[in-house]
Protein backbone atom coordinates (compact mmCIF):
# COMPACT_ATOMS: atom_id res chain seq x y z
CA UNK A 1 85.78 -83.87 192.85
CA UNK A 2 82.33 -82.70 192.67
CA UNK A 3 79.16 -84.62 193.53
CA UNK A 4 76.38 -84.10 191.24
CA UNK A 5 73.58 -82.33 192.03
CA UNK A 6 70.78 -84.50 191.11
CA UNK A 7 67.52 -82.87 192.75
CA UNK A 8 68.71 -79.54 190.64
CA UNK A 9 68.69 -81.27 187.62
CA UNK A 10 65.70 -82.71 188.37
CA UNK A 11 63.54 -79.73 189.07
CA UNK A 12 65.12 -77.85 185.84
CA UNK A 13 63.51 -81.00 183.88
CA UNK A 14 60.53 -80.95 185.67
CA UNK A 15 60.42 -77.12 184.89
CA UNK A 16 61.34 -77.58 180.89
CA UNK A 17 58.08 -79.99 181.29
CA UNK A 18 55.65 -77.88 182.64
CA UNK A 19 56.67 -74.87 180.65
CA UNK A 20 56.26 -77.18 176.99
CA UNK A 21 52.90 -78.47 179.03
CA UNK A 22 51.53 -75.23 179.12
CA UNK A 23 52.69 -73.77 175.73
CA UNK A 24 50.95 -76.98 174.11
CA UNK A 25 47.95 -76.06 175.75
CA UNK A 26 48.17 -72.66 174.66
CA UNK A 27 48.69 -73.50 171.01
CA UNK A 28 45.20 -75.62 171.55
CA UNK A 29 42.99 -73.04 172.94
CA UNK A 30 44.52 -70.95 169.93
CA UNK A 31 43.32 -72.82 167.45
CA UNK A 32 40.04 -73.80 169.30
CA UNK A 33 39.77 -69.80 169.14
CA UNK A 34 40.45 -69.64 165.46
CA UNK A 35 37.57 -72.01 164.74
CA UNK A 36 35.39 -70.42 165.77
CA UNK A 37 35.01 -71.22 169.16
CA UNK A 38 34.09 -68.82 171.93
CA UNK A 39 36.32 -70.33 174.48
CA UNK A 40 38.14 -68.34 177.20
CA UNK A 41 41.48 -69.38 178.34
CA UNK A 42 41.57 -70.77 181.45
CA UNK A 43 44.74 -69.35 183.79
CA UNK A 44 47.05 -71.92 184.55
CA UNK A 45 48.29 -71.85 187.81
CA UNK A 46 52.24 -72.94 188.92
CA UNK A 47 53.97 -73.87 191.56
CA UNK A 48 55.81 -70.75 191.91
CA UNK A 49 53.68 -68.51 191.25
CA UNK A 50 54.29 -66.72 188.06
């Protein structure tokens, strides 16, 4: 019998999270942008890197 591996199931949350985090805040600036806004994207930066 297996034991569960908790911490990876964890960090794969934690990941769906920050991915639907930062393509929320993309969709914003997008339609800050289409309004007529000047706004530059800020670059979000990640734990690992990418």
């Amino acid at each position: 019998m297996f034991k569960p591996n908790y911490s990876f199931e964890k960090r794969q949350k934690e990941l769906a999270k920050q991915k639907k985090k930062e393509e929320k805040q993309k969709r914003k600036l997008e339609k800050k942008n289409d309004s007529g806004g000047q706004a530059v994207p800020e670059q979000v930066k990640t734990e690992d890197g990418s």
